[in-house]
N, C-alpha and C. Protein backbone atom coordinates (compact mmCIF):
# COMPACT_ATOMS: atom_id res chain seq x y z
N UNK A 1 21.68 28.95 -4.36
CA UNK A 1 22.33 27.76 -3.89
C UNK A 1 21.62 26.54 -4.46
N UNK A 2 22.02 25.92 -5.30
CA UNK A 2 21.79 24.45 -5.41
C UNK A 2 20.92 23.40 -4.36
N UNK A 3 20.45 23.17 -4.75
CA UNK A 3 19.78 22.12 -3.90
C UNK A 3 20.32 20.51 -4.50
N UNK A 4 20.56 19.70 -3.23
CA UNK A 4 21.02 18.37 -3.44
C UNK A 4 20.24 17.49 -3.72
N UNK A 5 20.49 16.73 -4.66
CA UNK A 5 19.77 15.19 -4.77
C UNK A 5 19.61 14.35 -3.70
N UNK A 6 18.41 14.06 -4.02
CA UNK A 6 18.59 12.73 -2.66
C UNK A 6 18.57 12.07 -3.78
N UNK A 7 19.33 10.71 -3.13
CA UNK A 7 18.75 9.44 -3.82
C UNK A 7 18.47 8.28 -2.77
N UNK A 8 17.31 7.34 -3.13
CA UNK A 8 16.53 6.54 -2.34
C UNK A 8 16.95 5.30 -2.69
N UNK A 9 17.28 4.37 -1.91
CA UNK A 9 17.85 3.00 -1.93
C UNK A 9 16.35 2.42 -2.17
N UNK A 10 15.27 2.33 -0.73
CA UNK A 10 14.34 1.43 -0.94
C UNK A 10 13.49 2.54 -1.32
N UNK A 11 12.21 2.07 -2.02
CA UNK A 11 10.99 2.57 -2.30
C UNK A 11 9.99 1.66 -2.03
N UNK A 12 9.10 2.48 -1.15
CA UNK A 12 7.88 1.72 -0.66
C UNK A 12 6.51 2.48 -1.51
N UNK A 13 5.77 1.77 -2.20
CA UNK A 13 4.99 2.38 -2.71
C UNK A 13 3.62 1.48 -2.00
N UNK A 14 2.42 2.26 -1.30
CA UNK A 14 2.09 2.03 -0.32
C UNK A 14 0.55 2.49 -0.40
N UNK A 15 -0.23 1.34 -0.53
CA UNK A 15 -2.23 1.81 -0.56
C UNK A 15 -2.32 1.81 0.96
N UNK A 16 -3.18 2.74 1.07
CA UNK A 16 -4.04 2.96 2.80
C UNK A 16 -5.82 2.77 2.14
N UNK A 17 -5.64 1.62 2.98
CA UNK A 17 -7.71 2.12 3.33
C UNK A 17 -8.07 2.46 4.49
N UNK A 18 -8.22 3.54 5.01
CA UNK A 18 -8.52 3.88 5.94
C UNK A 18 -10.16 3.12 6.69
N UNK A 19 -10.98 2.98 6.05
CA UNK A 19 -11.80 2.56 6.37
C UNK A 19 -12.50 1.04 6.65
N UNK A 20 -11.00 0.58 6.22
CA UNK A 20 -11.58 -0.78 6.22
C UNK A 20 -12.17 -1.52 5.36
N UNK A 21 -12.48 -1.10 4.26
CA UNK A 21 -13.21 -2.32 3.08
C UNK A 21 -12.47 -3.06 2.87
N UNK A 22 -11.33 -3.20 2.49
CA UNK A 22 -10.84 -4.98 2.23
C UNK A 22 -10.76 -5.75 2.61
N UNK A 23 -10.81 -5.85 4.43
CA UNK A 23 -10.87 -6.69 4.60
C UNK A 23 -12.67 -7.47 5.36
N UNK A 24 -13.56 -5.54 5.08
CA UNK A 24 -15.00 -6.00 5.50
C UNK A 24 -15.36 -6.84 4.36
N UNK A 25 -14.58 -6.96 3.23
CA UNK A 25 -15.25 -7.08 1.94
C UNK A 25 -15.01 -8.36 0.68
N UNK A 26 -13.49 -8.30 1.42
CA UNK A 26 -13.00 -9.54 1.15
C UNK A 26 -12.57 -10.66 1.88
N UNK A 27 -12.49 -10.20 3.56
CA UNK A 27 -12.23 -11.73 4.28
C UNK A 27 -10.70 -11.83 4.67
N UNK A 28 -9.72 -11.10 3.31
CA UNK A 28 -8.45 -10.70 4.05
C UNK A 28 -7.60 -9.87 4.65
N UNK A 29 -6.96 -10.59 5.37
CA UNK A 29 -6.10 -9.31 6.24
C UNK A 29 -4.98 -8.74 5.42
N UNK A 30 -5.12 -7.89 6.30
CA UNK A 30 -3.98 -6.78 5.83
C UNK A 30 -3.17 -6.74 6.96
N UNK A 31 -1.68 -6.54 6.86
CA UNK A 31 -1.09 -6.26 6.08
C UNK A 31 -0.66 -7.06 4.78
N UNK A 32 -0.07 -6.40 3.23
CA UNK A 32 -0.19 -7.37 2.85
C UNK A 32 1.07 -6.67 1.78
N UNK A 33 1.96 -7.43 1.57
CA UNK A 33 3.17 -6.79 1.05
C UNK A 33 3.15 -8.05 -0.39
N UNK A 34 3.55 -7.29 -1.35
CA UNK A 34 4.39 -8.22 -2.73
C UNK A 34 3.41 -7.95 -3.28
N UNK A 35 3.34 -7.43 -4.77
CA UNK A 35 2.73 -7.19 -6.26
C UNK A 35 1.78 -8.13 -5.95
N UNK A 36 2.14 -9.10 -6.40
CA UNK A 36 1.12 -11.05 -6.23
C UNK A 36 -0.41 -10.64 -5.55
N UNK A 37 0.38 -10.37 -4.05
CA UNK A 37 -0.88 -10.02 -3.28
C UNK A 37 -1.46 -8.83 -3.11
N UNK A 38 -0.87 -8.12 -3.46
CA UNK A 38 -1.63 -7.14 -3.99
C UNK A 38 -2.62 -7.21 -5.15
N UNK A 39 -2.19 -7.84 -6.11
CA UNK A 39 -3.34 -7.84 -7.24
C UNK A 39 -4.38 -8.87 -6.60
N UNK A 40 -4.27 -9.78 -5.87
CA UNK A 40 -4.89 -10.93 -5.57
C UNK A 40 -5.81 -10.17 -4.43
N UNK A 41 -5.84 -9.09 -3.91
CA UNK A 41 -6.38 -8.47 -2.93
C UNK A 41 -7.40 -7.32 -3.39
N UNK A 42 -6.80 -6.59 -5.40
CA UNK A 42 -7.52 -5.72 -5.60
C UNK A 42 -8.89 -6.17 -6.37
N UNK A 43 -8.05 -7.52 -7.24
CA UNK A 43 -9.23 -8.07 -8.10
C UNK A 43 -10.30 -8.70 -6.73
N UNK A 44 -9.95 -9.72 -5.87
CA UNK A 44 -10.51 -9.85 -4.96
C UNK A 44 -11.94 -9.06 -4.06
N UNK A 45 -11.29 -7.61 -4.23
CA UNK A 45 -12.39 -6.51 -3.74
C UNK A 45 -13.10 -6.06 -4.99
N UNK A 46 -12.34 -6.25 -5.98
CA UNK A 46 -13.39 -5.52 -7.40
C UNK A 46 -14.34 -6.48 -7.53
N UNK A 47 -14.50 -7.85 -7.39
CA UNK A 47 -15.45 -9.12 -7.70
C UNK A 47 -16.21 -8.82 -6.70
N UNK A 48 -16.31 -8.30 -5.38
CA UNK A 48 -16.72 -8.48 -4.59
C UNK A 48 -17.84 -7.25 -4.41
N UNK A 49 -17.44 -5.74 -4.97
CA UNK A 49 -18.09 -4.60 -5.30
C UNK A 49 -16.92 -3.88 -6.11
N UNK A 50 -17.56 -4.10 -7.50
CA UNK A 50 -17.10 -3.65 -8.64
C UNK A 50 -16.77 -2.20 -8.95
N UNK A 51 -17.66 -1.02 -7.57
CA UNK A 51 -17.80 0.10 -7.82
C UNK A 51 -16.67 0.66 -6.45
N UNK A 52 -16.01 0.11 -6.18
CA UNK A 52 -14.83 0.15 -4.57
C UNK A 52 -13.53 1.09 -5.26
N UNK A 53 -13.82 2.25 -4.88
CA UNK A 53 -12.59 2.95 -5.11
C UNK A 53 -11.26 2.29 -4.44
N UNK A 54 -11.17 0.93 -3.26
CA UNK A 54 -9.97 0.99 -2.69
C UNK A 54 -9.73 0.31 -3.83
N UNK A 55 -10.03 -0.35 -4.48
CA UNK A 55 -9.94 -1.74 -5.63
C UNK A 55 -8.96 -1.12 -6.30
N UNK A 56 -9.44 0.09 -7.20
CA UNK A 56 -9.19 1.27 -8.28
C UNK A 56 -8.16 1.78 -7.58
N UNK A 57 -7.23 1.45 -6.83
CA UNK A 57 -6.79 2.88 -5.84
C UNK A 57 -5.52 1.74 -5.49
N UNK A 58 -5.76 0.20 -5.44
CA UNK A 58 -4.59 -0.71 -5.24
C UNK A 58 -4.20 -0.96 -6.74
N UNK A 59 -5.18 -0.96 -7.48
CA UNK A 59 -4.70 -1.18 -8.70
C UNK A 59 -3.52 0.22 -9.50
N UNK A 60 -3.71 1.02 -8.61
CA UNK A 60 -3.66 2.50 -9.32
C UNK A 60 -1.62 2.48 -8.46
N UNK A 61 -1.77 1.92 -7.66
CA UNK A 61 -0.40 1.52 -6.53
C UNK A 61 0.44 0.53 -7.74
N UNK A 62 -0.62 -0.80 -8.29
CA UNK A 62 -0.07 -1.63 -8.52
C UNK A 62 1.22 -0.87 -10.36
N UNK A 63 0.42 -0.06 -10.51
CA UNK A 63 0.93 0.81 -11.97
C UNK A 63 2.15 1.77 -11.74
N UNK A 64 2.29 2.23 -10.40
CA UNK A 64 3.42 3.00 -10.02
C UNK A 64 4.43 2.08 -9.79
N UNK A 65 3.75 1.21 -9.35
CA UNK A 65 4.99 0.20 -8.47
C UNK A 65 5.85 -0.71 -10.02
N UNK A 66 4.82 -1.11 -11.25
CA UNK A 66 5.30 -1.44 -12.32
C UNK A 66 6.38 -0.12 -13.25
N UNK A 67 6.42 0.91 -12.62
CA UNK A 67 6.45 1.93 -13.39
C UNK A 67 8.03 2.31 -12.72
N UNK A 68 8.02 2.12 -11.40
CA UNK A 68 9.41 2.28 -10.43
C UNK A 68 10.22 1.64 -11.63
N UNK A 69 11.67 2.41 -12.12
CA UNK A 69 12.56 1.74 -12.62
C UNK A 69 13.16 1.07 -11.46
N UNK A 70 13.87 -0.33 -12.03
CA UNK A 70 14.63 -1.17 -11.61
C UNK A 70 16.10 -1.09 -11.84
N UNK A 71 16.37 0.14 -11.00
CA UNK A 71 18.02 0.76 -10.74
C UNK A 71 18.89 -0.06 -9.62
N UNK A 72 19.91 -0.57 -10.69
CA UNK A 72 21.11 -1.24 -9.98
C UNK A 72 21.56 -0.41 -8.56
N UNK A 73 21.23 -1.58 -7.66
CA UNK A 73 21.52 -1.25 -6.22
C UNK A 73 20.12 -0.81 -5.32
N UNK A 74 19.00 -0.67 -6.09
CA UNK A 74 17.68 0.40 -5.58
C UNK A 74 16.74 -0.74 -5.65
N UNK A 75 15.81 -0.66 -4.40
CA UNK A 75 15.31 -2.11 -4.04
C UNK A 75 13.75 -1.17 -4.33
N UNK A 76 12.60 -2.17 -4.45
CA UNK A 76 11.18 -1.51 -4.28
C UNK A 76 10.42 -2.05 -3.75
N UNK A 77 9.47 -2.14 -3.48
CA UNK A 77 8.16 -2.92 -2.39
C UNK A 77 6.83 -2.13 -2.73
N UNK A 78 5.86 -3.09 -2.84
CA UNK A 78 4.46 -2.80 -2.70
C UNK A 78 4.11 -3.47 -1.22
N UNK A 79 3.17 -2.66 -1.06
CA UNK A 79 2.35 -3.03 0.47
C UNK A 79 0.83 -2.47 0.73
N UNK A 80 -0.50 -3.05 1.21
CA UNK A 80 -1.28 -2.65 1.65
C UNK A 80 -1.77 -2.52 2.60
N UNK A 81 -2.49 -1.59 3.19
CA UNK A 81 -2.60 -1.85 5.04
C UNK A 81 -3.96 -0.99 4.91
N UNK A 82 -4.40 -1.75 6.07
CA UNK A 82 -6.14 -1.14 6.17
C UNK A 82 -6.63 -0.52 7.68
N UNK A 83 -7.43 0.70 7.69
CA UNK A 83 -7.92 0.71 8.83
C UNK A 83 -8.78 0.06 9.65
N UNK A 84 -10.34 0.64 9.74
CA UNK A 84 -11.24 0.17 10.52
C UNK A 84 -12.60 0.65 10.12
N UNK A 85 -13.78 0.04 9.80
CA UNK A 85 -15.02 0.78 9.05
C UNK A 85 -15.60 2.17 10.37
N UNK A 86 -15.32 1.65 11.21
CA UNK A 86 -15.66 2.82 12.43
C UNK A 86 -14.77 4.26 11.97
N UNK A 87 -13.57 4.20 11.42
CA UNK A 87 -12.74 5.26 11.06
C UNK A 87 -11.84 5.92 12.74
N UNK A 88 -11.66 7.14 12.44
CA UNK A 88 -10.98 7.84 13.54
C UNK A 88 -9.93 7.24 14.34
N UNK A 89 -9.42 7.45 15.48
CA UNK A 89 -8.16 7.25 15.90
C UNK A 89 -7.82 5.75 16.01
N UNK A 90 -8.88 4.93 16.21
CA UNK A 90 -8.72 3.17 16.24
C UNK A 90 -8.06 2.96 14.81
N UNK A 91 -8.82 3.41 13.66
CA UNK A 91 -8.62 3.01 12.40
C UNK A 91 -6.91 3.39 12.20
N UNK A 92 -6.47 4.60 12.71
CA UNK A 92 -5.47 5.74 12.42
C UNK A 92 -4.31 4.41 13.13
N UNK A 93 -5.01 4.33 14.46
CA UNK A 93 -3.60 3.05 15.07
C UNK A 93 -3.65 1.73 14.55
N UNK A 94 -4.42 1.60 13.82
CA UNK A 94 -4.35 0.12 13.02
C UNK A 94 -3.02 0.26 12.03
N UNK A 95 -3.96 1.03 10.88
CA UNK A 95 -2.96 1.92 9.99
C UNK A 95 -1.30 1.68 10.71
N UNK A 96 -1.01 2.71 11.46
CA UNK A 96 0.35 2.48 12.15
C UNK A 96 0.77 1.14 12.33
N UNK A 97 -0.17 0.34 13.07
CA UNK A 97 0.60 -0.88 13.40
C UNK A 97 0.91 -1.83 12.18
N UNK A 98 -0.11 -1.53 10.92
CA UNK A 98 0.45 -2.16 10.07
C UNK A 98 1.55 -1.84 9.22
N UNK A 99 1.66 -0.54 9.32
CA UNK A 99 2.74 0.36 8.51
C UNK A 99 3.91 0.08 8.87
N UNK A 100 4.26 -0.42 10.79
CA UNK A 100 5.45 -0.82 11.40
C UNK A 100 5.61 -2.14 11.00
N UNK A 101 4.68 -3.00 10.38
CA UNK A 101 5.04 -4.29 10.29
C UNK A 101 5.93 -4.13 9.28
N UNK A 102 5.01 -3.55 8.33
CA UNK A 102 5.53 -3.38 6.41
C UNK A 102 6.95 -2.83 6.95
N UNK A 103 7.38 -1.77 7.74
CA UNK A 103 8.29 -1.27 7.44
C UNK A 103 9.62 -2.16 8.42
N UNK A 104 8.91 -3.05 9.17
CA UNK A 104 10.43 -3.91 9.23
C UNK A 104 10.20 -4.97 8.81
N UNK A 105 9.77 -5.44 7.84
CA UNK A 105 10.06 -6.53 6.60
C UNK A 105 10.65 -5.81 5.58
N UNK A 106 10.32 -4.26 5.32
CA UNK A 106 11.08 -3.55 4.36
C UNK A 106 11.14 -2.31 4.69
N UNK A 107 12.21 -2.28 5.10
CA UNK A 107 12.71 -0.61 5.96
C UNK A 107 13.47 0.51 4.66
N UNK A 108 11.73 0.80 4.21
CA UNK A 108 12.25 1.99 3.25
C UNK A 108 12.81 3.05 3.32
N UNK A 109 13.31 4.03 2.59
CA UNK A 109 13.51 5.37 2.94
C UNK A 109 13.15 6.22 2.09
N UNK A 110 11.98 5.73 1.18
CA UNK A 110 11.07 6.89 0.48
C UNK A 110 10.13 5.89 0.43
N UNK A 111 8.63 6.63 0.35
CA UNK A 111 7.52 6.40 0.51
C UNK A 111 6.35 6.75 -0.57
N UNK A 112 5.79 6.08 -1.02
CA UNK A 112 4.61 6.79 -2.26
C UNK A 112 3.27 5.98 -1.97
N UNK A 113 2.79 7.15 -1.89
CA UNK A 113 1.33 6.89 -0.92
C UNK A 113 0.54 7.03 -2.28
N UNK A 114 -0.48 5.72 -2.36
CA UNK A 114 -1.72 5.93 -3.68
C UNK A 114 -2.51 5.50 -2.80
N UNK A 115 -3.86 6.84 -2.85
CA UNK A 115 -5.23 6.26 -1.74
C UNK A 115 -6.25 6.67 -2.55
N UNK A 116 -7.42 6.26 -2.16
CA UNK A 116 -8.08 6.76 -2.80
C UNK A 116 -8.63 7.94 -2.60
């Protein structure tokens, strides 16, 4: 039997720091949606510690998200959202609450996760 195509209207292509460095490291918050701020958030953490896998890891988001074709009718979004340097379930409900923001400013229906 065949298997069906999906096809995806929005695409959310989507960095997690679970731990919190971007904003221990750079001062800004997250959530943080649009290419712009995204690069402005990765160079931001690379100046700040040059050796930051989240840096490498938004930049690595920012190349998929350039890479998404731009198909008539098919919308895309970048977004970043951060946990908590403590980690575990606080960090995990941060995560969420920022993920609900991102996702009703842009209510995707496919998802591409780049973490580090």
């Amino acid at each position: 039997m065949k298997q069906k195509e999906v096809s995806f209207r929005k695409t959310l292509v989507l960095n997690v720091d679970r731990d919190g460095d971007i904003e221990k490291k750079t001062g800004l918050k997250t959530p943080v949606m649009g290419r712009k701020r995204a690069l402005e958030i990765a160079n931001k953490l690379l100046l700040a510690d040059p050796e930051e896998a989240d840096g490498n890891a938004i930049f690595a988001a920012i190349k998929v998200f350039d890479e998404i074709g731009g198909e008539e009718g098919k919308e895309k979004q970048i977004a970043v959202v951060s946990g908590l340097e403590s980690g575990g379930i606080k960090a995990d409900r941060k995560i969420i609450t920022e993920l609900t923001k991102v996702l009703r400013e842009f209510p995707a229906d496919n998802v591409i996760l780049v973490t580090d």
